[in-house]
C-alpha atoms as a PDB file:
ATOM      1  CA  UNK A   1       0.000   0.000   0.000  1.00  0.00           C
ATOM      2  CA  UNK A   2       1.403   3.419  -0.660  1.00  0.00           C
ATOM      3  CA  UNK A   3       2.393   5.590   1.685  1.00  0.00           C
ATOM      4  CA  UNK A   4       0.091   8.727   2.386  1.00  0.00           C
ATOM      5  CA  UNK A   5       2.954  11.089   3.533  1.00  0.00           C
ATOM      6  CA  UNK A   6       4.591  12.603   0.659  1.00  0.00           C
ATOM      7  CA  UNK A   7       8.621  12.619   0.526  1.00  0.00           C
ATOM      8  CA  UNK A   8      10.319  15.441   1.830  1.00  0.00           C
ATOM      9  CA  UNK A   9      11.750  17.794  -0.197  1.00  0.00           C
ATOM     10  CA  UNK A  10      15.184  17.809  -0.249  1.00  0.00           C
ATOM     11  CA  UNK A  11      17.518  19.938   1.897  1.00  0.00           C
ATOM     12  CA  UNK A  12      18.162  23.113   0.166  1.00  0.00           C
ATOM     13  CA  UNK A  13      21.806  25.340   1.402  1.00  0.00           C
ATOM     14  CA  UNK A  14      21.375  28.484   2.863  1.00  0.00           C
ATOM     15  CA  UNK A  15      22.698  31.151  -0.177  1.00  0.00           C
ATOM     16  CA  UNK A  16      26.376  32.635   1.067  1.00  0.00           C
ATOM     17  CA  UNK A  17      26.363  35.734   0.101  1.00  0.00           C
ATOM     18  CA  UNK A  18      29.606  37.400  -2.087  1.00  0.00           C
ATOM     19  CA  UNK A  19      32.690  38.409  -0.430  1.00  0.00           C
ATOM     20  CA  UNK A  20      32.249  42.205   0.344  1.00  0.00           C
ATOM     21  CA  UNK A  21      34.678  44.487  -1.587  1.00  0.00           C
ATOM     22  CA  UNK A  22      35.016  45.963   1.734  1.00  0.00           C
ATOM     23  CA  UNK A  23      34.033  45.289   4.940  1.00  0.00           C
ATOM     24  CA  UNK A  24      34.686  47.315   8.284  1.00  0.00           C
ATOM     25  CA  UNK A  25      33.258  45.664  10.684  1.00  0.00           C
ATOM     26  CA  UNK A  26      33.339  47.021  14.496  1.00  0.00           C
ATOM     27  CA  UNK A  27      35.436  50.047  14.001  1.00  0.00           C
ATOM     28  CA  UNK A  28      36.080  51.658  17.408  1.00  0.00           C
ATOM     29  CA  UNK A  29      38.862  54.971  17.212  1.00  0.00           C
ATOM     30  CA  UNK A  30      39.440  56.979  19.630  1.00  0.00           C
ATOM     31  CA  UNK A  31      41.981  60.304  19.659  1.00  0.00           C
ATOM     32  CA  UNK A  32      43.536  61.161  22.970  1.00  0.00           C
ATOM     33  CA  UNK A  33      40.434  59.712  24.938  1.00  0.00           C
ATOM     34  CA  UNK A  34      38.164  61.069  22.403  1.00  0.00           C
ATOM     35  CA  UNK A  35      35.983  58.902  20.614  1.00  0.00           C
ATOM     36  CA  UNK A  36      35.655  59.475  16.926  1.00  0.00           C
ATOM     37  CA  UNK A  37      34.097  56.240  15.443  1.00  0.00           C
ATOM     38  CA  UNK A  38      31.839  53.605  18.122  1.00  0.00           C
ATOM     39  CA  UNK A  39      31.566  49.954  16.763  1.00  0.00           C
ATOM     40  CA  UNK A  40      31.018  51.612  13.529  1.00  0.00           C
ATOM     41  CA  UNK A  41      29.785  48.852  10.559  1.00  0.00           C
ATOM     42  CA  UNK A  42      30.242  49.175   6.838  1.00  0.00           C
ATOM     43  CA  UNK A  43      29.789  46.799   3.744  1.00  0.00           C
ATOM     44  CA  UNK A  44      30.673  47.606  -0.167  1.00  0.00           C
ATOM     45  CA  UNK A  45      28.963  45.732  -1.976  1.00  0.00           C
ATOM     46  CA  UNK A  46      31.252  44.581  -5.118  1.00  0.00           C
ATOM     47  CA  UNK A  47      30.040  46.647  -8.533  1.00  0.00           C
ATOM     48  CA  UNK A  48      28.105  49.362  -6.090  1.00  0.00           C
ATOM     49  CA  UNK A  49      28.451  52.761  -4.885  1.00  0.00           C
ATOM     50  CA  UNK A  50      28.243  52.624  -0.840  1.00  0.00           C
ATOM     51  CA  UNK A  51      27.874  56.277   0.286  1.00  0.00           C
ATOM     52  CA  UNK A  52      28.837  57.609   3.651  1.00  0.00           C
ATOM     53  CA  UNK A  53      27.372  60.839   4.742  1.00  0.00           C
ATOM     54  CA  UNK A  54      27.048  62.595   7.810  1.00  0.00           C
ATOM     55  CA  UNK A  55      27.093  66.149   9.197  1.00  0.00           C
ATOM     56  CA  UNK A  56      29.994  67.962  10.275  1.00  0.00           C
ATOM     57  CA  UNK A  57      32.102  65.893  12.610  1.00  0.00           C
ATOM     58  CA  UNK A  58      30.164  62.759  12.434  1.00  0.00           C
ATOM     59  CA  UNK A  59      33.600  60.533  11.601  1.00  0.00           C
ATOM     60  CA  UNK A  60      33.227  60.315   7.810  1.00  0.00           C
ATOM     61  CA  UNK A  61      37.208  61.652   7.291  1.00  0.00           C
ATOM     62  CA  UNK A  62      38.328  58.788  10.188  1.00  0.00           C
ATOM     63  CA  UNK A  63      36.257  56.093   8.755  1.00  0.00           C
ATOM     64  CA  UNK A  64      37.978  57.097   5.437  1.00  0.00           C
ATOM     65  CA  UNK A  65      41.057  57.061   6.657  1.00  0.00           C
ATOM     66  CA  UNK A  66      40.673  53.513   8.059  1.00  0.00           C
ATOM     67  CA  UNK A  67      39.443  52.195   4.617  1.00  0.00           C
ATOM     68  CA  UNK A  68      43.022  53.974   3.561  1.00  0.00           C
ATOM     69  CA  UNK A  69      45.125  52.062   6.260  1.00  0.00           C
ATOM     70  CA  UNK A  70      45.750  56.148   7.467  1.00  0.00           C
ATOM     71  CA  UNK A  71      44.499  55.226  10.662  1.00  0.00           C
ATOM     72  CA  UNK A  72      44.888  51.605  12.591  1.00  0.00           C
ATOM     73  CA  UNK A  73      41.430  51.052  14.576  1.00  0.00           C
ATOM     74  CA  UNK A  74      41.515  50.946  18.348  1.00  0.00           C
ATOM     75  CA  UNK A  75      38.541  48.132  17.915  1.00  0.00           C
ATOM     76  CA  UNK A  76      37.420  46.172  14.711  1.00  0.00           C
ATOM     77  CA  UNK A  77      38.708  44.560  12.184  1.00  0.00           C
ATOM     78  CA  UNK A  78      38.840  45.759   8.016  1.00  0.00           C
ATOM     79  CA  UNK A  79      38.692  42.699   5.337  1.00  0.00           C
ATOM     80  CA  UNK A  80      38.484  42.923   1.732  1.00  0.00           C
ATOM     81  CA  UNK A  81      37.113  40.180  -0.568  1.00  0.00           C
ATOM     82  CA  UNK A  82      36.807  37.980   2.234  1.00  0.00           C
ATOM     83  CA  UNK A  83      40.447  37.929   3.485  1.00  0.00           C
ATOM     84  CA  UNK A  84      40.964  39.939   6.860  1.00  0.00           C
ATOM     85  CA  UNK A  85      43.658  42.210   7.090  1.00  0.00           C
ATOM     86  CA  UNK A  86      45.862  42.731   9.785  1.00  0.00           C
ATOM     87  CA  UNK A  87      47.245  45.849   8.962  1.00  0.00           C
ATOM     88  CA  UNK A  88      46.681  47.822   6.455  1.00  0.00           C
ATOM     89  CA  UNK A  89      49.018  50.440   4.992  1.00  0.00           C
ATOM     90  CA  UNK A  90      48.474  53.053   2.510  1.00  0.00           C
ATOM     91  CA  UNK A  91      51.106  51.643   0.465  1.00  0.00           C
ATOM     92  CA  UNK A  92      49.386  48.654   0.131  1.00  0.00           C
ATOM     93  CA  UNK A  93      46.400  49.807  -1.445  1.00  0.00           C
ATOM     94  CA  UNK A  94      47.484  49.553  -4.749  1.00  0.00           C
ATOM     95  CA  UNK A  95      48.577  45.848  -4.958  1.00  0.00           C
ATOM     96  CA  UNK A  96      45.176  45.093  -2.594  1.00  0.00           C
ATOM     97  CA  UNK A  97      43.440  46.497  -6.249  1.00  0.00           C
ATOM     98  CA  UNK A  98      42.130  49.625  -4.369  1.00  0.00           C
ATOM     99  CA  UNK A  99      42.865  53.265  -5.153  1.00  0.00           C
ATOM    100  CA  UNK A 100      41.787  56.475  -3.530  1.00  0.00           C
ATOM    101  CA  UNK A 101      41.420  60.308  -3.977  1.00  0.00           C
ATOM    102  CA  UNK A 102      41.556  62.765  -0.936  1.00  0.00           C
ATOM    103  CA  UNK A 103      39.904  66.115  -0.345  1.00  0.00           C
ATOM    104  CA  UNK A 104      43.651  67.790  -1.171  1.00  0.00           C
ATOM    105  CA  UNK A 105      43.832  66.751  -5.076  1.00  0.00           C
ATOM    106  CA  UNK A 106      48.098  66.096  -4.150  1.00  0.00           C
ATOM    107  CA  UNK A 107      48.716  66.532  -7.901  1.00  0.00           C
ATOM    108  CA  UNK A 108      52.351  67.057  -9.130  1.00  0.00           C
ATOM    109  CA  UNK A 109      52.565  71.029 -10.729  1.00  0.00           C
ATOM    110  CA  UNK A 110      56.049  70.240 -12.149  1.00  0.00           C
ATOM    111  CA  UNK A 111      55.053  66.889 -14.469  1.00  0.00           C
ATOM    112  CA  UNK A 112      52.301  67.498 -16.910  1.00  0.00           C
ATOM    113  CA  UNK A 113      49.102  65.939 -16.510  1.00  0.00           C
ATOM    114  CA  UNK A 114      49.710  62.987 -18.790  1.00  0.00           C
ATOM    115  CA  UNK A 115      52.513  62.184 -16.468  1.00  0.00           C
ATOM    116  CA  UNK A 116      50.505  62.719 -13.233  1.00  0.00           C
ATOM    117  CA  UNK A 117      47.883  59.901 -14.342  1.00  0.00           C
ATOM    118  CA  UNK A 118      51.649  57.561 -15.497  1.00  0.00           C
ATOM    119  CA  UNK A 119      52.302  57.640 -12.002  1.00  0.00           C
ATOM    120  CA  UNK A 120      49.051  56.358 -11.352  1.00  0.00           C
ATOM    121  CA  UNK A 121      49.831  53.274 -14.109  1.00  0.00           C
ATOM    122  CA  UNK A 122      53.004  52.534 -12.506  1.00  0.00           C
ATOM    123  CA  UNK A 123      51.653  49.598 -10.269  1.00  0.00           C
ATOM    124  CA  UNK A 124      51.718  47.900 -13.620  1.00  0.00           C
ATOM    125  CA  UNK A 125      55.521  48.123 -14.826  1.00  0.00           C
ATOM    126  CA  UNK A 126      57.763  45.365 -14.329  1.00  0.00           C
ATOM    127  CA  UNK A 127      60.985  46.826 -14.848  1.00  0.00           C
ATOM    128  CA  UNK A 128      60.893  49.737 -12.383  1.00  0.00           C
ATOM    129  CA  UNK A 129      62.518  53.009 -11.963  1.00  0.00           C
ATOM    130  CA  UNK A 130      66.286  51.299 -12.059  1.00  0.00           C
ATOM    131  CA  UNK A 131      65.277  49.292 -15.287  1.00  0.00           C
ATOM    132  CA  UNK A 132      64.286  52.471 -17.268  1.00  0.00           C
ATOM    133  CA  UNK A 133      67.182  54.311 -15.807  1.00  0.00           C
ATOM    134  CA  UNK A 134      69.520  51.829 -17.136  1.00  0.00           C
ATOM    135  CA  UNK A 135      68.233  51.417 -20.424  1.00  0.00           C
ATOM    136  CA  UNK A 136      67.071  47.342 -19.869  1.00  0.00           C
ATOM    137  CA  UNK A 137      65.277  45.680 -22.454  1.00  0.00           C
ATOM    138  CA  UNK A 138      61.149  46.256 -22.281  1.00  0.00           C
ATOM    139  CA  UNK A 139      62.003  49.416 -20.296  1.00  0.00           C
ATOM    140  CA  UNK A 140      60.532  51.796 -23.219  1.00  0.00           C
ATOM    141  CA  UNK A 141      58.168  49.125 -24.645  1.00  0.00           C
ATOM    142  CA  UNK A 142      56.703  49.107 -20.743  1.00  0.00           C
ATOM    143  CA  UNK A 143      56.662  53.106 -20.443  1.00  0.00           C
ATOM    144  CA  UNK A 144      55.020  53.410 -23.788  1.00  0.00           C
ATOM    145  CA  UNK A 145      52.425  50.773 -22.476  1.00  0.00           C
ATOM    146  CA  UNK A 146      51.890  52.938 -19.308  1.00  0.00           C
ATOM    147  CA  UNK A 147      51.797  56.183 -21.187  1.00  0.00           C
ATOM    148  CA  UNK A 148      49.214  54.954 -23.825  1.00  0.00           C
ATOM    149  CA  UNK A 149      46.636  53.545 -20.710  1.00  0.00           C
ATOM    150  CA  UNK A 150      47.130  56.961 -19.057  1.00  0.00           C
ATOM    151  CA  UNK A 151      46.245  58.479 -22.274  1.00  0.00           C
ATOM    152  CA  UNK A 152      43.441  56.213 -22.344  1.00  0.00           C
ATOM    153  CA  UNK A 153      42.254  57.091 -18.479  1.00  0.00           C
ATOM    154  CA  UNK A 154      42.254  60.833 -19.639  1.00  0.00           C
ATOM    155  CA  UNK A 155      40.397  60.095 -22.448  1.00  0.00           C
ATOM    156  CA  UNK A 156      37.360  58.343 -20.749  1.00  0.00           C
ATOM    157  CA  UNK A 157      37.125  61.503 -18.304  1.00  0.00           C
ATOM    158  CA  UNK A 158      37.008  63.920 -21.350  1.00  0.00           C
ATOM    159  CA  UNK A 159      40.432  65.331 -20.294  1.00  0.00           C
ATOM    160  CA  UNK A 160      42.836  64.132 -22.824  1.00  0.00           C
ATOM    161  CA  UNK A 161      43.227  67.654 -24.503  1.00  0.00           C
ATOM    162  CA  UNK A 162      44.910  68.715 -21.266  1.00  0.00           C
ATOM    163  CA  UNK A 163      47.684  65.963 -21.364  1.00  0.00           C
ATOM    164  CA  UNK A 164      50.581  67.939 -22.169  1.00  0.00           C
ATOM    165  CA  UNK A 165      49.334  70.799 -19.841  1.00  0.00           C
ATOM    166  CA  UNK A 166      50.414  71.067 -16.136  1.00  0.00           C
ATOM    167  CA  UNK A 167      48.058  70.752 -13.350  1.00  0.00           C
ATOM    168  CA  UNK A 168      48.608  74.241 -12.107  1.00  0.00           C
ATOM    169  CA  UNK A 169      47.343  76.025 -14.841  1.00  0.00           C
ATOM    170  CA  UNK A 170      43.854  74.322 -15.298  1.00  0.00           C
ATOM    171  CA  UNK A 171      40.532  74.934 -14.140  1.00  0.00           C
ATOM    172  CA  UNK A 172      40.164  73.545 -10.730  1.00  0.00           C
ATOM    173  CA  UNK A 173      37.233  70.625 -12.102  1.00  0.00           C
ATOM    174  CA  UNK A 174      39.522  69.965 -14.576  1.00  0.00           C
ATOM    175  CA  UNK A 175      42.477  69.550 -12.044  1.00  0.00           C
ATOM    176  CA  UNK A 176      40.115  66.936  -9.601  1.00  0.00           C
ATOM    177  CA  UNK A 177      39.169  65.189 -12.759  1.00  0.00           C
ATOM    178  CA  UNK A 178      43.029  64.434 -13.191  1.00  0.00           C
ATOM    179  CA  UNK A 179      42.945  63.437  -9.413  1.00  0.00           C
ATOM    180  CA  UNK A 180      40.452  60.821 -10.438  1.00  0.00           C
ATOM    181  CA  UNK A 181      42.139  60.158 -13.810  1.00  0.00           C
ATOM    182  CA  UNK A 182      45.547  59.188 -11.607  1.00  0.00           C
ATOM    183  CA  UNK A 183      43.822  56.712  -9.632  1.00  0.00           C
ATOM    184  CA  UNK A 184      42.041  54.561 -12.044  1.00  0.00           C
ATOM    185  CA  UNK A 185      45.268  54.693 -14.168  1.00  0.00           C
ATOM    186  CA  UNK A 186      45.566  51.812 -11.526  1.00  0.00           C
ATOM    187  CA  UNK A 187      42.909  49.695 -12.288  1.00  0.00           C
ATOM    188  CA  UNK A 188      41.487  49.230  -9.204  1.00  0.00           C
ATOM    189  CA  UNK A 189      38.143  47.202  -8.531  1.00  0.00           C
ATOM    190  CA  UNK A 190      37.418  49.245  -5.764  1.00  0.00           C
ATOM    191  CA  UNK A 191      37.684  53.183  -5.675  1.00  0.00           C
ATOM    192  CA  UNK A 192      37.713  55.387  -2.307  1.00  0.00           C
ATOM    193  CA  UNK A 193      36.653  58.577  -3.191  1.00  0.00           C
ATOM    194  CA  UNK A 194      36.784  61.736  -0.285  1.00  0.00           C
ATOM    195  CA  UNK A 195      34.468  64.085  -1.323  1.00  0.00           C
ATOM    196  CA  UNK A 196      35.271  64.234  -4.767  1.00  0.00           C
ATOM    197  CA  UNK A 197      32.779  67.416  -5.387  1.00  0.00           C
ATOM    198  CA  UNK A 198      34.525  69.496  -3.016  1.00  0.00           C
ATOM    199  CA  UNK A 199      34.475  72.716  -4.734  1.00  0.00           C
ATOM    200  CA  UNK A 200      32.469  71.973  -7.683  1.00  0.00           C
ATOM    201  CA  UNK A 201      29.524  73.582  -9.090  1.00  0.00           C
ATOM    202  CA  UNK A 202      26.460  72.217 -10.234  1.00  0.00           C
ATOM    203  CA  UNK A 203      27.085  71.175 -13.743  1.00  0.00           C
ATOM    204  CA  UNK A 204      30.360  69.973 -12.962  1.00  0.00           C
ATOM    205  CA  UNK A 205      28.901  67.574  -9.643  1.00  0.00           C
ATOM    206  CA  UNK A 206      26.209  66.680 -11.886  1.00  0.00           C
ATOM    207  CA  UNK A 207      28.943  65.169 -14.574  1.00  0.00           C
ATOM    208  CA  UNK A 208      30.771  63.672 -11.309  1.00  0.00           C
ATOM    209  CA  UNK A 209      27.691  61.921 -10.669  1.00  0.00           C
ATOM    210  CA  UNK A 210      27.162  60.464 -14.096  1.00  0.00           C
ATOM    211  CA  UNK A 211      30.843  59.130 -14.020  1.00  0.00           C
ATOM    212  CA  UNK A 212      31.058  57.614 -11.034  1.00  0.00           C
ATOM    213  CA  UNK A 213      27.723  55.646 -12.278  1.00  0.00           C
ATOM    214  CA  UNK A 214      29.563  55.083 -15.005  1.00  0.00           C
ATOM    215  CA  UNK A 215      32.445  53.436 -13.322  1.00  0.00           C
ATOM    216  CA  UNK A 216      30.144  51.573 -11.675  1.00  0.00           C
ATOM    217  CA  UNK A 217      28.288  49.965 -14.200  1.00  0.00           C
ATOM    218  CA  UNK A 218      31.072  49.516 -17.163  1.00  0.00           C
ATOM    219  CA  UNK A 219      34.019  48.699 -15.254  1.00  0.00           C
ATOM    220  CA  UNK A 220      32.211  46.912 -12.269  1.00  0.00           C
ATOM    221  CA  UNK A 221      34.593  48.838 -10.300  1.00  0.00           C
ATOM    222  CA  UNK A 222      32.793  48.919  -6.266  1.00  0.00           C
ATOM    223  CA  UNK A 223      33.142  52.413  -4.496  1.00  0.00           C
ATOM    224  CA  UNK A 224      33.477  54.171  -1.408  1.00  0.00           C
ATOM    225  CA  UNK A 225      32.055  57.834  -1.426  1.00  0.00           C
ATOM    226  CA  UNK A 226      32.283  59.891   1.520  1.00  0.00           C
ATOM    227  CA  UNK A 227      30.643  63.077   0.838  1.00  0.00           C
ATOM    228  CA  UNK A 228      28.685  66.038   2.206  1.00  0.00           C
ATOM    229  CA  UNK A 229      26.721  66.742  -0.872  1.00  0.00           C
ATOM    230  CA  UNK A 230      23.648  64.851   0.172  1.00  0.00           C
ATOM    231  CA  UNK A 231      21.569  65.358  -3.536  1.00  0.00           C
ATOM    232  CA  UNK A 232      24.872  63.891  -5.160  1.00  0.00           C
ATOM    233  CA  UNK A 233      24.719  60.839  -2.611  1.00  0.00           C
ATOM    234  CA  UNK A 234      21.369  60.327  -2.987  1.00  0.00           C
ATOM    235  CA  UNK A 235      21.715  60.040  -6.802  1.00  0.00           C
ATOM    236  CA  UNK A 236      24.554  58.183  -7.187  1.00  0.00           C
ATOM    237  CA  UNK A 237      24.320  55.550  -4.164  1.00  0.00           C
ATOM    238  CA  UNK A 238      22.958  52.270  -4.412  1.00  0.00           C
ATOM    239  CA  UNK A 239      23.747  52.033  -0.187  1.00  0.00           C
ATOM    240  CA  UNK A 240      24.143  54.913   1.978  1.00  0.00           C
ATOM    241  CA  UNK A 241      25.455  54.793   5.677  1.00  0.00           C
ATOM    242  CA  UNK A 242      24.626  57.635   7.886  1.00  0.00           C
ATOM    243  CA  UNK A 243      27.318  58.472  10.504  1.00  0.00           C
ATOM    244  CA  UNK A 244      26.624  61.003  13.764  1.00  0.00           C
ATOM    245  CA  UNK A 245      28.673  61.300  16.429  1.00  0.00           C
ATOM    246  CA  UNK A 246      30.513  58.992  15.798  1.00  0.00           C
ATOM    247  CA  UNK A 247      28.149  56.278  15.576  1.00  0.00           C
ATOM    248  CA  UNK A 248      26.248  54.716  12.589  1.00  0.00           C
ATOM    249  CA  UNK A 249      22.467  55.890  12.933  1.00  0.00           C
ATOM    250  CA  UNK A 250      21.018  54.527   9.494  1.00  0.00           C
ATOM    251  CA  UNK A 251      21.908  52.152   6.742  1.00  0.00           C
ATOM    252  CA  UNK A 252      20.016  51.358   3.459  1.00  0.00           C
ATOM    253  CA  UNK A 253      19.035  52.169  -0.326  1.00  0.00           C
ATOM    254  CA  UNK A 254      18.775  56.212  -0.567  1.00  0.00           C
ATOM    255  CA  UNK A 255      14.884  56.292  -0.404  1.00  0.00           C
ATOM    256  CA  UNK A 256      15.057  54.470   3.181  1.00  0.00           C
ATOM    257  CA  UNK A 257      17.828  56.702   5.020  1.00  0.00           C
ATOM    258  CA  UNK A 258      16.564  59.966   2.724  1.00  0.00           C
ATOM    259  CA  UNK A 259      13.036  59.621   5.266  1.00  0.00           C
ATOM    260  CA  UNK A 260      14.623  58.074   8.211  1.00  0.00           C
ATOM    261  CA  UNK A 261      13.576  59.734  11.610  1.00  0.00           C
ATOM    262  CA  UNK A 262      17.159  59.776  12.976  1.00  0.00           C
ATOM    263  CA  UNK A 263      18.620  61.360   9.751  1.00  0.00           C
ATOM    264  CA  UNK A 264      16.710  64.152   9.527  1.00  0.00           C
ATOM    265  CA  UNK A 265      17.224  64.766  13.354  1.00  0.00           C
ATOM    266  CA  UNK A 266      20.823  64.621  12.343  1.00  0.00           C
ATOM    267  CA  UNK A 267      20.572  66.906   9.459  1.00  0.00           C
ATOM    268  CA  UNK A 268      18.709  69.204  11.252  1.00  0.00           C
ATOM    269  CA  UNK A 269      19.309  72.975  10.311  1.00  0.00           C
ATOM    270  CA  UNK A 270      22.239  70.961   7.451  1.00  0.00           C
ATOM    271  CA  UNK A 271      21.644  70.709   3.673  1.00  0.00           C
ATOM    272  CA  UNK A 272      18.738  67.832   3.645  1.00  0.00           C
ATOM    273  CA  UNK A 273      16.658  67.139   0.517  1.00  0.00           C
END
């Protein structure tokens, strides 16, 4: 006779989610008994734009500067792609695939542009500063190869008629797109931007908007945006943590945190939308 119970279905696995670009998870810094980020939790999610906002002195710069390896955590611990690191440096940023741009652009006035974004490329070269010096074979081939992705970098910002130009004698959106152009000379999969529309107009932060969507979406490259600009965040962000005080108040897609409660009390008498 049959059996009237019908079989189980079979056991399914729980879904693991994708290693994180970034993760900080716990943060805890304090300066001189002062505490600038509490237990403070953050997730890129590979191929997205995670925004970090806050107002004035809510520990956006120190959480940046923890991504950057600038500043070594009191509490918590920073992994990327799954792998924990123990300490990280800013020097090691560029073989981790990361790159970053601060609030100063740190451009070099006495190299033209073209060259400023090279330096950027470098990562790539094999035969170093000593190899090109002494003339070793693949030493030109390699700095033509460096020169021609710079050239390509400039190119995809709508700067390349300002190669041969120096930095101190352009336009200062034109000088923070070279900022930008220098780190993705890199090729990073993961960009940390510091309020990249510092100083910007309209026009100009709306173009900033469209290419770090851009980045985004064609390169799959994941990034970090700490700004202050909160229409730019809003539009650009696929995640947006809220900082205040130190602490993180709020955490989801822009059309949650934009009507959170605890925002707006944060933002109160700030720029809010």
């Amino acid at each position: 006779m049959p059996s009237s119970t019908s079989a189980a279905p079979p056991a399914t696995k729980p879904a693991v989610p994708p290693p994180t670009a970034l993760e900080l998870s716990g943060i805890t810094v304090t300066f001189g008994g002062i505490t600038a980020l509490s237990e403070v939790d953050l997730a890129v999610v590979p191929g997205t734009v995670h925004g970090v906002i806050g107002p004035n002195g809510a520990g956006k710069t120190t959480l940046f500067n923890v991504a950057c390896g600038f500043v070594v955590p009191d509490a918590g611990t920073i992994s990327r792609a799954g792998d924990r690191l123990e300490r990280l440096h800013p020097h090691d940023l560029a073989g981790l695939g990361m790159a970053r741009t601060l609030q100063g652009l740190g451009l070099f006035d006495r190299v033209t542009v073209l060259e400023n974004v090279v330096v950027g490329a470098d990562r790539h070269a094999r035969t170093g500063f000593l190899g090109s010096l002494l003339g070793l074979p693949g030493a030109a081939r390699e700095e033509r190869a460096l020169r021609e992705r710079a050239m390509e970098v400039l190119d995809r910002l709508g700067i390349g008629a300002y190669a041969a130009r120096y930095p101190g004698s352009l336009p200062y959106p034109v000088r923070k797109r070279v900022a930008l152009a220098r780190a993705l000379a890199a090729e990073p999969d993961l960009l940390l931007l510091d309020e990249p529309a510092s100083g910007l107009g309209a026009a100009d932060m709306d173009e900033l908007g469209d290419l770090v969507r851009g980045l985004a979406a064609e390169r799959a490259i994941s990034v970090m945006l700490v700004e202050h600009h909160m229409d730019l965040v809003m539009r650009v962000c696929d995640e947006i943590t809220v900082l205040d005080f130190g602490r993180r108040i709020a955490h989801g897609p822009p059309d949650l945190v934009r009507n959170d409660p605890a925002v707006l009390a944060a933002y109160l008498g700030e720029e809010v939308d």
